[in-house]
PDB file of N, CA and C in Angstrom:
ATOM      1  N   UNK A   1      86.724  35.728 119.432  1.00  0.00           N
ATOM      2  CA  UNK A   1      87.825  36.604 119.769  1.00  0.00           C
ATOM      3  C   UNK A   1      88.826  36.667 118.644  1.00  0.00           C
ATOM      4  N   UNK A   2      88.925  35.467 117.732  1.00  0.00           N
ATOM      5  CA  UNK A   2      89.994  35.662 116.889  1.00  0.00           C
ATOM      6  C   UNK A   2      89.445  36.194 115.404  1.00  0.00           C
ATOM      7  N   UNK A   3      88.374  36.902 115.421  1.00  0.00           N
ATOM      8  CA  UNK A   3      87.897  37.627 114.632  1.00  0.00           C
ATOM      9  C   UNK A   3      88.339  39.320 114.854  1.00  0.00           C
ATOM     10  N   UNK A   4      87.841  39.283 115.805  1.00  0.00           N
ATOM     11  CA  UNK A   4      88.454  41.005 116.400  1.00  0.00           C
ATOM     12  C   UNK A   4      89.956  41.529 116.138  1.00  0.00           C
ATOM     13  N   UNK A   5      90.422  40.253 116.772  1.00  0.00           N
ATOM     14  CA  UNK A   5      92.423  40.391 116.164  1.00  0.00           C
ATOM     15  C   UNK A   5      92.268  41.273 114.960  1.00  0.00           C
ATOM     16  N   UNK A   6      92.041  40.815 113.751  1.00  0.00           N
ATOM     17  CA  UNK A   6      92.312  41.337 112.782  1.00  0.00           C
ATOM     18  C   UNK A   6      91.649  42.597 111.837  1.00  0.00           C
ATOM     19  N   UNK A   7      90.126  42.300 112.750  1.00  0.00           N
ATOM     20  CA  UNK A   7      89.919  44.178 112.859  1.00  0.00           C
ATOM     21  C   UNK A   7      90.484  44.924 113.577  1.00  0.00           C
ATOM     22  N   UNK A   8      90.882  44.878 114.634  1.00  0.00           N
ATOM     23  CA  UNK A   8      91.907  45.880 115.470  1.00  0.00           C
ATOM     24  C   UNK A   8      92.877  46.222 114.722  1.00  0.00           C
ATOM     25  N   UNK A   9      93.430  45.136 113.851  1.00  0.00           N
ATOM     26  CA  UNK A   9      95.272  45.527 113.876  1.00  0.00           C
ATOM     27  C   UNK A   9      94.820  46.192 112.147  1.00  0.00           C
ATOM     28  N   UNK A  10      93.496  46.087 111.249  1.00  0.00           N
ATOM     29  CA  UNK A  10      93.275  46.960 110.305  1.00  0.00           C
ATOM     30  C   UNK A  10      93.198  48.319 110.851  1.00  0.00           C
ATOM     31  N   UNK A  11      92.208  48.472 112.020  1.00  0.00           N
ATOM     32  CA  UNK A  11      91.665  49.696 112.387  1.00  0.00           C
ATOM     33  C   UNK A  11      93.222  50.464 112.844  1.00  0.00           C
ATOM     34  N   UNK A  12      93.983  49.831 113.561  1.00  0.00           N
ATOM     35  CA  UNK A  12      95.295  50.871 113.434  1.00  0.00           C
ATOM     36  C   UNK A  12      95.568  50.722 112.116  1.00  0.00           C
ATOM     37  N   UNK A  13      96.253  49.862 111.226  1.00  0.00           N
ATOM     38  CA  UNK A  13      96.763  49.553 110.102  1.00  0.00           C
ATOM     39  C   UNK A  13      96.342  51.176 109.083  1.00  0.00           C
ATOM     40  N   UNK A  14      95.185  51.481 109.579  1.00  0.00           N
ATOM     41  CA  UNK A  14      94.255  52.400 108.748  1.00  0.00           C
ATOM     42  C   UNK A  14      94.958  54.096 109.366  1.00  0.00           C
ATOM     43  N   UNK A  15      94.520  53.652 110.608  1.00  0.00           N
ATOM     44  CA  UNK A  15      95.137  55.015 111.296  1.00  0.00           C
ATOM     45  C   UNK A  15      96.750  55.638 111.282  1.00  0.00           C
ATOM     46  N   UNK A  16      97.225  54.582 111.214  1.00  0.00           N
ATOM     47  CA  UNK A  16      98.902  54.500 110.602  1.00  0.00           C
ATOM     48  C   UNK A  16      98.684  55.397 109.060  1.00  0.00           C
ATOM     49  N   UNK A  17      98.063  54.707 108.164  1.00  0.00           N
ATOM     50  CA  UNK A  17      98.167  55.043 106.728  1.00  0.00           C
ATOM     51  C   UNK A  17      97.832  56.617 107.020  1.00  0.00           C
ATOM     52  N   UNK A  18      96.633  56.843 107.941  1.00  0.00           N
ATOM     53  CA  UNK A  18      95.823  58.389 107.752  1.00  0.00           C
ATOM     54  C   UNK A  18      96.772  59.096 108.380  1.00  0.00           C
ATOM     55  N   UNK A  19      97.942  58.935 109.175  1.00  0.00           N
ATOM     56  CA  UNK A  19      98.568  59.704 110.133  1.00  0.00           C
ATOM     57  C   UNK A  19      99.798  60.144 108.905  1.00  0.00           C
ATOM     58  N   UNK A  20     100.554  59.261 108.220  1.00  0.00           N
ATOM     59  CA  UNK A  20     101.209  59.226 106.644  1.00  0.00           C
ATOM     60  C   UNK A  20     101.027  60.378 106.190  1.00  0.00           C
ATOM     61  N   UNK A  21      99.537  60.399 105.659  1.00  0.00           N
ATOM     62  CA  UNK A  21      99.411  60.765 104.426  1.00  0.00           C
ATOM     63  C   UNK A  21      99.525  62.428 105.003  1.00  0.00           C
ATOM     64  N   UNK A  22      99.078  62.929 106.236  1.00  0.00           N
ATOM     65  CA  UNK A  22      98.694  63.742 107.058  1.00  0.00           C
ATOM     66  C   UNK A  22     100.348  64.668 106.931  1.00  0.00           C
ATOM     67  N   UNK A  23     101.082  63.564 107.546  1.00  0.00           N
ATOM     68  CA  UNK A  23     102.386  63.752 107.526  1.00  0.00           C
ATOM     69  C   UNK A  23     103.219  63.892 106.381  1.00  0.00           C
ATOM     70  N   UNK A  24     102.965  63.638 105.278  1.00  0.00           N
ATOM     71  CA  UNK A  24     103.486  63.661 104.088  1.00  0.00           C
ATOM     72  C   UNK A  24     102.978  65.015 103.402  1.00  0.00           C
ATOM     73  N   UNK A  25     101.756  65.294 103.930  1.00  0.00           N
ATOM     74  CA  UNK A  25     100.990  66.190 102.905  1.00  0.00           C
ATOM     75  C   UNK A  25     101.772  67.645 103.839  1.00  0.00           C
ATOM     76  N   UNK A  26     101.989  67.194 104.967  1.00  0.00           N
ATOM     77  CA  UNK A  26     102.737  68.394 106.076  1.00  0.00           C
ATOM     78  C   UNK A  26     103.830  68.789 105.433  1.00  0.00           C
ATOM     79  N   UNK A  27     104.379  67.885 105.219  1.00  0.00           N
ATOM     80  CA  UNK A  27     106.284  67.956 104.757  1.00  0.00           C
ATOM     81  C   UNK A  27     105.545  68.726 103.254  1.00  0.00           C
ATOM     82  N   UNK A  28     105.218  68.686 102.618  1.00  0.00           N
ATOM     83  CA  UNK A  28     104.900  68.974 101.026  1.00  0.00           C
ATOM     84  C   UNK A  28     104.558  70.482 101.239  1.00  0.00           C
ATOM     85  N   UNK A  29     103.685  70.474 101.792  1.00  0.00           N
ATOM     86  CA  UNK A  29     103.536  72.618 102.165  1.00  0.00           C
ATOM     87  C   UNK A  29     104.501  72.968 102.781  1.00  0.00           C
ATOM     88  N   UNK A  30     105.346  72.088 104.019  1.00  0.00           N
ATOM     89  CA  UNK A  30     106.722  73.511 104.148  1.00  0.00           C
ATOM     90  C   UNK A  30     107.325  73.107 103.231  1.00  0.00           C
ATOM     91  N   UNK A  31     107.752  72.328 102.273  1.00  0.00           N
ATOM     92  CA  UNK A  31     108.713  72.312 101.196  1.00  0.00           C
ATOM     93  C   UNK A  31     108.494  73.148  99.900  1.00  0.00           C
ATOM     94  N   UNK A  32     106.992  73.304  99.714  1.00  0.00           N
ATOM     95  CA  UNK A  32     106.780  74.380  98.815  1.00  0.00           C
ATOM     96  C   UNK A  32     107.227  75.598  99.147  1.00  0.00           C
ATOM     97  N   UNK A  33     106.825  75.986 100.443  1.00  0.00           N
ATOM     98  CA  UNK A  33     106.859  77.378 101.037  1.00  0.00           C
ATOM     99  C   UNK A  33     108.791  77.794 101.532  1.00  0.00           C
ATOM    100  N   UNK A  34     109.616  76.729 100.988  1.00  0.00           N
ATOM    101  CA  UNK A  34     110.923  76.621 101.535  1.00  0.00           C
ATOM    102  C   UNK A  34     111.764  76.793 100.466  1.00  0.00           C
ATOM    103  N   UNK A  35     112.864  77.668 101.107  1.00  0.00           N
ATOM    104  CA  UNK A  35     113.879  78.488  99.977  1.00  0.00           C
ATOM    105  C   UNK A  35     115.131  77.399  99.800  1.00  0.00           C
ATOM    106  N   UNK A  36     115.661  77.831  98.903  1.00  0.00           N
ATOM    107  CA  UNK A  36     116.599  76.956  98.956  1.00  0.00           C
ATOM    108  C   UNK A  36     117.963  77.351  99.953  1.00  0.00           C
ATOM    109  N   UNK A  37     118.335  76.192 100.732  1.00  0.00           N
ATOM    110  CA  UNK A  37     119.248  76.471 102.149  1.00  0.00           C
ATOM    111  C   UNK A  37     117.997  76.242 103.089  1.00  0.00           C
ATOM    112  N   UNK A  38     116.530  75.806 102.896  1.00  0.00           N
ATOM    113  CA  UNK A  38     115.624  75.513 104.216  1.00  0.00           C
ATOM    114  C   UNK A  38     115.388  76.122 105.191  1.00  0.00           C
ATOM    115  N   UNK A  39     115.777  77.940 104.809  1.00  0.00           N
ATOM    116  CA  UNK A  39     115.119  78.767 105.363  1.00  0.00           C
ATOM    117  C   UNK A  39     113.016  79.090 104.600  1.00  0.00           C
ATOM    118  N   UNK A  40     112.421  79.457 105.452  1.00  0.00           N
ATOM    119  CA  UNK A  40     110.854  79.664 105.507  1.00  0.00           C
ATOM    120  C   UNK A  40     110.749  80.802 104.729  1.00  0.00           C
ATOM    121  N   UNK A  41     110.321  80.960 103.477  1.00  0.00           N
ATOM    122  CA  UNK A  41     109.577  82.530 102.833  1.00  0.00           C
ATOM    123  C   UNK A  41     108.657  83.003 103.753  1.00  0.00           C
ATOM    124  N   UNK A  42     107.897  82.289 104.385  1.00  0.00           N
ATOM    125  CA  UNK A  42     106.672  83.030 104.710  1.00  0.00           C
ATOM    126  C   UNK A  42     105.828  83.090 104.401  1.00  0.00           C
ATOM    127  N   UNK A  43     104.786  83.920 104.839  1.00  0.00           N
ATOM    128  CA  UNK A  43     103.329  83.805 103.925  1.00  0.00           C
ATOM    129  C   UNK A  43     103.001  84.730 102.725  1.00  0.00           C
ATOM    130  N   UNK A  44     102.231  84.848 102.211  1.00  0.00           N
ATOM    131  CA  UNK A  44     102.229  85.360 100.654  1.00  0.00           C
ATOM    132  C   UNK A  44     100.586  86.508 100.782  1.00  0.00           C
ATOM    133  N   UNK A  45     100.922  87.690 100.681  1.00  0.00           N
ATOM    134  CA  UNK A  45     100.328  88.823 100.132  1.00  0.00           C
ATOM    135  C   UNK A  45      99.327  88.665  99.032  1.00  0.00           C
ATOM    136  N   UNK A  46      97.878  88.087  99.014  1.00  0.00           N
ATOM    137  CA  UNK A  46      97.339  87.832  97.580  1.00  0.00           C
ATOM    138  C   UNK A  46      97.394  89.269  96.377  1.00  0.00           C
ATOM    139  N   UNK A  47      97.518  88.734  95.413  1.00  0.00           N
ATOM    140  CA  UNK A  47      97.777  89.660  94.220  1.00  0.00           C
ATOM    141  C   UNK A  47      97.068  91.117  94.248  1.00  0.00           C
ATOM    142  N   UNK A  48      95.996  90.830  94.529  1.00  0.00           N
ATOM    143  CA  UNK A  48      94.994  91.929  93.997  1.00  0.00           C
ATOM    144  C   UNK A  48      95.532  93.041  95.705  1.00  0.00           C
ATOM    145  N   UNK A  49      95.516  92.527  96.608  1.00  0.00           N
ATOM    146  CA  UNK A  49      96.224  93.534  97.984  1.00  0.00           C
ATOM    147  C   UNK A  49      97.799  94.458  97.457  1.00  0.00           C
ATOM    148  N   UNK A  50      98.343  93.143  96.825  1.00  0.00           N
ATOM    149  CA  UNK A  50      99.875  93.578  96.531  1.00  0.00           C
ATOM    150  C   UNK A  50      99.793  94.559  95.637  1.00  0.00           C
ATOM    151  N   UNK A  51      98.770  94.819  94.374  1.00  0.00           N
ATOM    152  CA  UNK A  51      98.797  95.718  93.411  1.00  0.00           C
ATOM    153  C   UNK A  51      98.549  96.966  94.183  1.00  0.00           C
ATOM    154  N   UNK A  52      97.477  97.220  94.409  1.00  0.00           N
ATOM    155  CA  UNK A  52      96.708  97.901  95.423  1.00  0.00           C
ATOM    156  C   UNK A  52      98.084  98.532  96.889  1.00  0.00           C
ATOM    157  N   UNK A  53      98.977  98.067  97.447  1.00  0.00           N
ATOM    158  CA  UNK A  53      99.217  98.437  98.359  1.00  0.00           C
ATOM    159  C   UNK A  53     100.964  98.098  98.514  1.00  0.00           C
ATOM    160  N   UNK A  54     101.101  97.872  97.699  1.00  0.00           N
ATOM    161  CA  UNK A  54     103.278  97.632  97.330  1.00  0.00           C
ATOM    162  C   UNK A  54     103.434  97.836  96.164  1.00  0.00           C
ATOM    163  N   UNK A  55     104.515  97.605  95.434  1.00  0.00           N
ATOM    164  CA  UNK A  55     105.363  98.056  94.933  1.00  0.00           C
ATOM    165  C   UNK A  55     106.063  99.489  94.637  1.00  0.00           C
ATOM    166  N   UNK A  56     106.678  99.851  93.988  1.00  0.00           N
ATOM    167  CA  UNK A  56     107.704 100.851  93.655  1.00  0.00           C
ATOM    168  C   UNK A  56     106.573 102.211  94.132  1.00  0.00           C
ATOM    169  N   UNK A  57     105.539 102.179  93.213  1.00  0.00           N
ATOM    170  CA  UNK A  57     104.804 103.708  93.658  1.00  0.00           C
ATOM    171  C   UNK A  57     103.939 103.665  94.966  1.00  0.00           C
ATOM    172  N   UNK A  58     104.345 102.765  95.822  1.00  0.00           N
ATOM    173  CA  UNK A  58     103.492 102.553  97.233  1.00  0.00           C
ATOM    174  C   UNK A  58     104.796 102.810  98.148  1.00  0.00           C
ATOM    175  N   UNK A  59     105.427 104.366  98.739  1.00  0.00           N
ATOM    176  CA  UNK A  59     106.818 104.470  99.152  1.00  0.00           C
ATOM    177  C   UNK A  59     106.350 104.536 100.806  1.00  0.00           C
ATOM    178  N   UNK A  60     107.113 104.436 101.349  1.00  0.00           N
ATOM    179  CA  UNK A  60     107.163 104.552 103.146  1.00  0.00           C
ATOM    180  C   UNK A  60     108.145 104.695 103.469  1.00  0.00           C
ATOM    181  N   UNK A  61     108.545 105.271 105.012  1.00  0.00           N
ATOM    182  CA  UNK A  61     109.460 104.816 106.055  1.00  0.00           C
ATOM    183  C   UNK A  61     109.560 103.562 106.999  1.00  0.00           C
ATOM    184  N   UNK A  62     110.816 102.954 107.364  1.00  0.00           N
ATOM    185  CA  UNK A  62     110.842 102.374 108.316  1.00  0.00           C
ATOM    186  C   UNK A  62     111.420 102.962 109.773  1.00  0.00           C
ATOM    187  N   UNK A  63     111.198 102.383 110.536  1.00  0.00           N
ATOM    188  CA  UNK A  63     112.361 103.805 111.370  1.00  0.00           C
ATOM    189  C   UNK A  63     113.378 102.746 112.023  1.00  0.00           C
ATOM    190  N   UNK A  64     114.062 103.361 112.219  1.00  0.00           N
ATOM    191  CA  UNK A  64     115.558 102.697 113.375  1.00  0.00           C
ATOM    192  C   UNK A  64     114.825 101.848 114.313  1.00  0.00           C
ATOM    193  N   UNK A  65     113.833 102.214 115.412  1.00  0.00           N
ATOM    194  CA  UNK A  65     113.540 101.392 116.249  1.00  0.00           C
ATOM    195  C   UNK A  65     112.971  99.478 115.621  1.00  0.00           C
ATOM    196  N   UNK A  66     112.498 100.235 114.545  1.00  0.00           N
ATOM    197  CA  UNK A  66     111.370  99.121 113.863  1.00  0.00           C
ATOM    198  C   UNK A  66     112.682  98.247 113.279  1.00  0.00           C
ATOM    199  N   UNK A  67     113.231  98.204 112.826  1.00  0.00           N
ATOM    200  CA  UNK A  67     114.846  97.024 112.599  1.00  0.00           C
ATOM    201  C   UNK A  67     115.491  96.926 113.669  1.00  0.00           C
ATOM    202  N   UNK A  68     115.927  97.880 114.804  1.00  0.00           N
ATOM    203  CA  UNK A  68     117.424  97.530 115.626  1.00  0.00           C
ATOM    204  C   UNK A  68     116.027  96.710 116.943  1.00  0.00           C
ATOM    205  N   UNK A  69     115.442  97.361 117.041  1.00  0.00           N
ATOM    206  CA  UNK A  69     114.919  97.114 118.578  1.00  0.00           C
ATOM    207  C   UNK A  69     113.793  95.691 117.854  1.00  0.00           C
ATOM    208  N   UNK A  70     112.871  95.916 117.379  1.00  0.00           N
ATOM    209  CA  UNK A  70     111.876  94.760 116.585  1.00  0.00           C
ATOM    210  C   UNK A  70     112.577  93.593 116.077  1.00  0.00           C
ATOM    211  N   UNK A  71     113.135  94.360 114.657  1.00  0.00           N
ATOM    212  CA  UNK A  71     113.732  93.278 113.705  1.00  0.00           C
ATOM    213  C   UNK A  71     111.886  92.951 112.676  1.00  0.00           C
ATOM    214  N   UNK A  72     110.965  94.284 112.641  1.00  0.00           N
ATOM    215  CA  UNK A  72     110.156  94.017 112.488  1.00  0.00           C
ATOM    216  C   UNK A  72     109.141  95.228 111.863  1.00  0.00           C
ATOM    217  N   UNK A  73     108.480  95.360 110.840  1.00  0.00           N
ATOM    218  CA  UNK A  73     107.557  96.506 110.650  1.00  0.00           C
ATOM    219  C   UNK A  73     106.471  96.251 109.908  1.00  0.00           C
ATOM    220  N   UNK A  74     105.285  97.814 110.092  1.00  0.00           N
ATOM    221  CA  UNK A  74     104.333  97.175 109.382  1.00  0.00           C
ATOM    222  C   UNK A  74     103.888  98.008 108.500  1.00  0.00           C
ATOM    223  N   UNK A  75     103.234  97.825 107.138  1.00  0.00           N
ATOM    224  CA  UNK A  75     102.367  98.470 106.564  1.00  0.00           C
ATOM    225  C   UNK A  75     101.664  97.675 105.187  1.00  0.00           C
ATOM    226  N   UNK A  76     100.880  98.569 105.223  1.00  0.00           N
ATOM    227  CA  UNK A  76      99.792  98.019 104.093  1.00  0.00           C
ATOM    228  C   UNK A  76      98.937  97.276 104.317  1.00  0.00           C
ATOM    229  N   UNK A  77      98.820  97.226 106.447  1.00  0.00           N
ATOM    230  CA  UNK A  77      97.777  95.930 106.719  1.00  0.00           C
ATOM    231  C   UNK A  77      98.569  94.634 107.055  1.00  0.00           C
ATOM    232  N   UNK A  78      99.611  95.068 106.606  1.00  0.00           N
ATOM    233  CA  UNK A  78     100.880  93.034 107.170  1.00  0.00           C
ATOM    234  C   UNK A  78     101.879  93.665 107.751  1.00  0.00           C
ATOM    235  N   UNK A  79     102.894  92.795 108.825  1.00  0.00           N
ATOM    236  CA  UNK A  79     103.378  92.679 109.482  1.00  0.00           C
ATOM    237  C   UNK A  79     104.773  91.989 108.680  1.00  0.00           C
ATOM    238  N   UNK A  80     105.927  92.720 109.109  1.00  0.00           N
ATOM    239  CA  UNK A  80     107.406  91.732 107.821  1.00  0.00           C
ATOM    240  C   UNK A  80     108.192  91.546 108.869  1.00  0.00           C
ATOM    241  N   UNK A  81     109.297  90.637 108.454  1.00  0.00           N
ATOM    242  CA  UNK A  81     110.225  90.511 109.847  1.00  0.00           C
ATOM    243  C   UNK A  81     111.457  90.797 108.590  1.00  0.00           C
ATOM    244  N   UNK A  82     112.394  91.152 109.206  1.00  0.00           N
ATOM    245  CA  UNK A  82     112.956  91.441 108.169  1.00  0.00           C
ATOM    246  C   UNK A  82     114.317  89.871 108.548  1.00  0.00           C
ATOM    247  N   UNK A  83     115.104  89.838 107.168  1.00  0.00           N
ATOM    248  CA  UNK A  83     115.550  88.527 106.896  1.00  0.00           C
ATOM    249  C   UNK A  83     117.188  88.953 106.520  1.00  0.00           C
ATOM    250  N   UNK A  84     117.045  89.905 105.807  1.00  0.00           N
ATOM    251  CA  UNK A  84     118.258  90.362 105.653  1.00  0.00           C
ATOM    252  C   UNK A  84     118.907  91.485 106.558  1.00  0.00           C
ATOM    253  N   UNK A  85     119.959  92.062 105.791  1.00  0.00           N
ATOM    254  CA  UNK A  85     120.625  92.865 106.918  1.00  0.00           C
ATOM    255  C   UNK A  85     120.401  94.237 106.129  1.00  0.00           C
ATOM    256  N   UNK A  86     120.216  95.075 107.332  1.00  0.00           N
ATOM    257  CA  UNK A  86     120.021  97.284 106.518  1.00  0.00           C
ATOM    258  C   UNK A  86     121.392  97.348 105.910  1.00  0.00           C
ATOM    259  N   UNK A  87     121.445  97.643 104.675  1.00  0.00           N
ATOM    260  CA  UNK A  87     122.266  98.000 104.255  1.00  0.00           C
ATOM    261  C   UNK A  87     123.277  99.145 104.886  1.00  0.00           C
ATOM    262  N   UNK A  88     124.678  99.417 105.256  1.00  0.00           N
ATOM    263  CA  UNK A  88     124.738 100.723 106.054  1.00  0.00           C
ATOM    264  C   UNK A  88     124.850 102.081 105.205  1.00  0.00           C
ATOM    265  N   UNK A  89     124.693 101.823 103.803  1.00  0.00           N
ATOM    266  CA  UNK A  89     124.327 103.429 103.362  1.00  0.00           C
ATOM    267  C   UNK A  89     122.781 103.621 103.326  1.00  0.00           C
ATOM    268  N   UNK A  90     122.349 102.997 103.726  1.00  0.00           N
ATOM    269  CA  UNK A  90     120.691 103.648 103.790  1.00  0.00           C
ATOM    270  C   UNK A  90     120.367 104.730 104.995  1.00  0.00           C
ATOM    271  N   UNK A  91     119.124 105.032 105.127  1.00  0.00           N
ATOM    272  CA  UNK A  91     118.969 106.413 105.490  1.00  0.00           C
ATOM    273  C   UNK A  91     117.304 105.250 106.335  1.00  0.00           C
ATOM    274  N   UNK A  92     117.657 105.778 107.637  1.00  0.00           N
ATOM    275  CA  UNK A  92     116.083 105.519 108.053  1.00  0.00           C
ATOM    276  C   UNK A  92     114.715 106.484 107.445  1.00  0.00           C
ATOM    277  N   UNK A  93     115.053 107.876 107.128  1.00  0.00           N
ATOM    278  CA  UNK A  93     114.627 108.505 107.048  1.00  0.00           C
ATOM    279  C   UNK A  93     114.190 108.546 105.081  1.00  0.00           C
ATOM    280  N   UNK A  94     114.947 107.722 104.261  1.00  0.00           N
ATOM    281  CA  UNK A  94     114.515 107.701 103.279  1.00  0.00           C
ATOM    282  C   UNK A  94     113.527 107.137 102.693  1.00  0.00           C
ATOM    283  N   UNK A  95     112.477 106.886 101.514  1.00  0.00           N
ATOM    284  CA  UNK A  95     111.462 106.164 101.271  1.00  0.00           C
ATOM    285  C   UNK A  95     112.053 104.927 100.800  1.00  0.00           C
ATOM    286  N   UNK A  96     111.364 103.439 101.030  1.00  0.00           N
ATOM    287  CA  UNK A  96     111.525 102.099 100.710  1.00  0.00           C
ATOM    288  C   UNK A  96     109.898 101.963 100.017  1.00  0.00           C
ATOM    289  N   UNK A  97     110.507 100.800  99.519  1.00  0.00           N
ATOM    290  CA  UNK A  97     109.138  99.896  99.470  1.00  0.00           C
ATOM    291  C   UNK A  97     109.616  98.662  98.792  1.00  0.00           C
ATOM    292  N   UNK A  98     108.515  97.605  99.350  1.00  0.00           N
ATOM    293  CA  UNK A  98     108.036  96.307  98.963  1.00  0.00           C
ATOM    294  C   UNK A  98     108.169  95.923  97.595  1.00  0.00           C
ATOM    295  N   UNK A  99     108.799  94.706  97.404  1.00  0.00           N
ATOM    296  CA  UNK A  99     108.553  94.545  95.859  1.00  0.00           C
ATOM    297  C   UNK A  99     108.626  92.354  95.826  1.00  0.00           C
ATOM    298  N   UNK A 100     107.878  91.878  95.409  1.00  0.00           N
ATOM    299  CA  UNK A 100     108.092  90.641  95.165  1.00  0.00           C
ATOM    300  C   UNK A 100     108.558  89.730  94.074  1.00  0.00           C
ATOM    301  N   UNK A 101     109.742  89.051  94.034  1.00  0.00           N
ATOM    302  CA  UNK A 101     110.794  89.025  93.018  1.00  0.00           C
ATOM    303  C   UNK A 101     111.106  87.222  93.253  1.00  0.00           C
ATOM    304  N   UNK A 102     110.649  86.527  92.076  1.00  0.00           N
ATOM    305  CA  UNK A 102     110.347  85.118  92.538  1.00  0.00           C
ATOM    306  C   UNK A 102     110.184  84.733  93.736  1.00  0.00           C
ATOM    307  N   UNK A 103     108.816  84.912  94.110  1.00  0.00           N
ATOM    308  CA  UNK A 103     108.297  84.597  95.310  1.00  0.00           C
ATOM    309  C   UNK A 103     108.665  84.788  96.404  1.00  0.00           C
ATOM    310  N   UNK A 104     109.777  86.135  96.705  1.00  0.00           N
ATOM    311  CA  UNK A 104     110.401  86.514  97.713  1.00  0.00           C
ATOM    312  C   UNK A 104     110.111  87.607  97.853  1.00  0.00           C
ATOM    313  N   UNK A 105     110.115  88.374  98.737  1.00  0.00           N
ATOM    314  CA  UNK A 105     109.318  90.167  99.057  1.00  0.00           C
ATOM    315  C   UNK A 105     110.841  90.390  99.849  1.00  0.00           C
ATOM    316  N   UNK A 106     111.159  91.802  99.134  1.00  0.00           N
ATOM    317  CA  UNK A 106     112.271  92.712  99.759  1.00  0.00           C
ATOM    318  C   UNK A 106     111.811  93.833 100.144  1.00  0.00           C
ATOM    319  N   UNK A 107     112.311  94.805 100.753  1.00  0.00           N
ATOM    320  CA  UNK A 107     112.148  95.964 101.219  1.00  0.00           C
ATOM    321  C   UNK A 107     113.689  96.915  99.893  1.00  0.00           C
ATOM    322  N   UNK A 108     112.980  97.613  99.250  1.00  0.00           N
ATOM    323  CA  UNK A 108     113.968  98.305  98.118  1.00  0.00           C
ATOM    324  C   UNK A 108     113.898  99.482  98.617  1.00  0.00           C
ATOM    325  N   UNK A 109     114.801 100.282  98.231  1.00  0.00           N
ATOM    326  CA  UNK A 109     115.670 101.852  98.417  1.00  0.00           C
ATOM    327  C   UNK A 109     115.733 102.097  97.293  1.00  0.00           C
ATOM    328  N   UNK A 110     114.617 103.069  96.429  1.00  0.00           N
ATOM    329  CA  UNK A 110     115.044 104.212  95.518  1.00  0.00           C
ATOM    330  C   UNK A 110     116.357 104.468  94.967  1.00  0.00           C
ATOM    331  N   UNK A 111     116.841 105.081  96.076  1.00  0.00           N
ATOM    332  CA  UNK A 111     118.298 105.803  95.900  1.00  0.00           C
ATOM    333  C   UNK A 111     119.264 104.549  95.850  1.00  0.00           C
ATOM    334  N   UNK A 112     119.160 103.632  96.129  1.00  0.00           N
ATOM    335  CA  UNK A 112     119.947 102.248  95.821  1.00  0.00           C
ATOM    336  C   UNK A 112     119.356 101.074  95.052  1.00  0.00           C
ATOM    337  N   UNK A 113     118.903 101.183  93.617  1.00  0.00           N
ATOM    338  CA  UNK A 113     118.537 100.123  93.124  1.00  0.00           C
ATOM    339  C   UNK A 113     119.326  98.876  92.871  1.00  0.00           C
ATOM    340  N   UNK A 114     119.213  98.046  92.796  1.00  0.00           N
ATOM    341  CA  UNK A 114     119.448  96.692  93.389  1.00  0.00           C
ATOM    342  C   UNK A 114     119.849  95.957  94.426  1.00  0.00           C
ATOM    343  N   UNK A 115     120.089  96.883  95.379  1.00  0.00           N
ATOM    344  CA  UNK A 115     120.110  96.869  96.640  1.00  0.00           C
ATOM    345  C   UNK A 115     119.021  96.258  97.768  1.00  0.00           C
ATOM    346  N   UNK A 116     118.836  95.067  97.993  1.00  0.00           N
ATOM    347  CA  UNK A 116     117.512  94.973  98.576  1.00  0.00           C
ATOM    348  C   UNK A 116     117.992  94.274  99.870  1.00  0.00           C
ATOM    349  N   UNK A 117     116.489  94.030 100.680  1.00  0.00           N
ATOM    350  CA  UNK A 117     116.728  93.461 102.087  1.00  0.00           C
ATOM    351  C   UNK A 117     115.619  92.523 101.947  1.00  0.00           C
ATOM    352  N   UNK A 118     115.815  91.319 101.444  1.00  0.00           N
ATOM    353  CA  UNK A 118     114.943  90.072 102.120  1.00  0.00           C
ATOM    354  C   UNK A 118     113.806  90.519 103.293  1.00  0.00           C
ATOM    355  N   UNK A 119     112.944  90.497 103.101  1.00  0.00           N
ATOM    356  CA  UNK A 119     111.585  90.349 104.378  1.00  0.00           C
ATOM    357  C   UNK A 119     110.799  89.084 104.110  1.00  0.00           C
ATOM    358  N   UNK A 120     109.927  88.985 104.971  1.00  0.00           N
ATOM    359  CA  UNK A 120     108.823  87.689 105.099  1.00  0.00           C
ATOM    360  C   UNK A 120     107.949  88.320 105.632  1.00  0.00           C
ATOM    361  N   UNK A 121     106.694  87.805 105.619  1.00  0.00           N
ATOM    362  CA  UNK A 121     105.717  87.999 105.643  1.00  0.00           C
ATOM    363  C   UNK A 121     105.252  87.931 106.604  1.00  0.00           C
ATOM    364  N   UNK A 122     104.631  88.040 108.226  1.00  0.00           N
ATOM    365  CA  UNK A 122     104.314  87.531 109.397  1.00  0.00           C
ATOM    366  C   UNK A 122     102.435  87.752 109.384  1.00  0.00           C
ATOM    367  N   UNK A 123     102.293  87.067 109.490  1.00  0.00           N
ATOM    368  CA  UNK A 123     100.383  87.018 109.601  1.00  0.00           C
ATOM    369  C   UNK A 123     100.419  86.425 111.032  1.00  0.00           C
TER     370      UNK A 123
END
């Protein structure tokens, strides 16, 4: 019996370490994926979709319902929540589009350049 003692208390000893590393490796992907202030970016658009289907010459609408009532829209195949606030000189009715700007995706206005609205990504 006093052999077993000390395989038991390895066999947790072990499961402790695997639960760690599990947990450590957890904290390390939301900290990558985390802005500074510990709000969530979101998930990430692979390159070759994003060329193909955003930026500046990829234009759309959003409409009123899709921000006031959602807080939410879609195109190009993904789903955005939006993060920031509509600017109030924008126009529902004007063209936007997507643009990703150190690892952050906005929703941009033409007629207002530098003007942007924070989105994320929802998969």
């Amino acid at each position: 019996m006093k052999d077993e003692k000390p395989a038991k208390e390895t066999e947790k000893n072990t499961k402790q370490t695997q639960m760690t590393q599990q947990e450590m490796q957890s904290k390390d992907e939301k900290k990558n994926n985390m802005r500074p202030g510990g709000q969530v970016r979101g998930n990430r658009i692979p390159d070759d979709r994003y060329r193909a289907k955003f930026g500046e010459q990829h234009r759309f609408h959003v409409s009123q319902n899709d921000y006031r009532q959602n807080h939410r829209f879609n195109y190009g195949g993904y789903s955005f929540q939006f993060i920031g606030l509509w600017p109030s000189d924008w126009l529902y009715t004007q063209d936007v589009y997507v643009v990703e700007i150190d690892g952050v995706y906005y929703l941009c206005n033409p007629n207002y350049p530098g003007v942007n609205i924070e989105i994320s990504v929802i998969l």
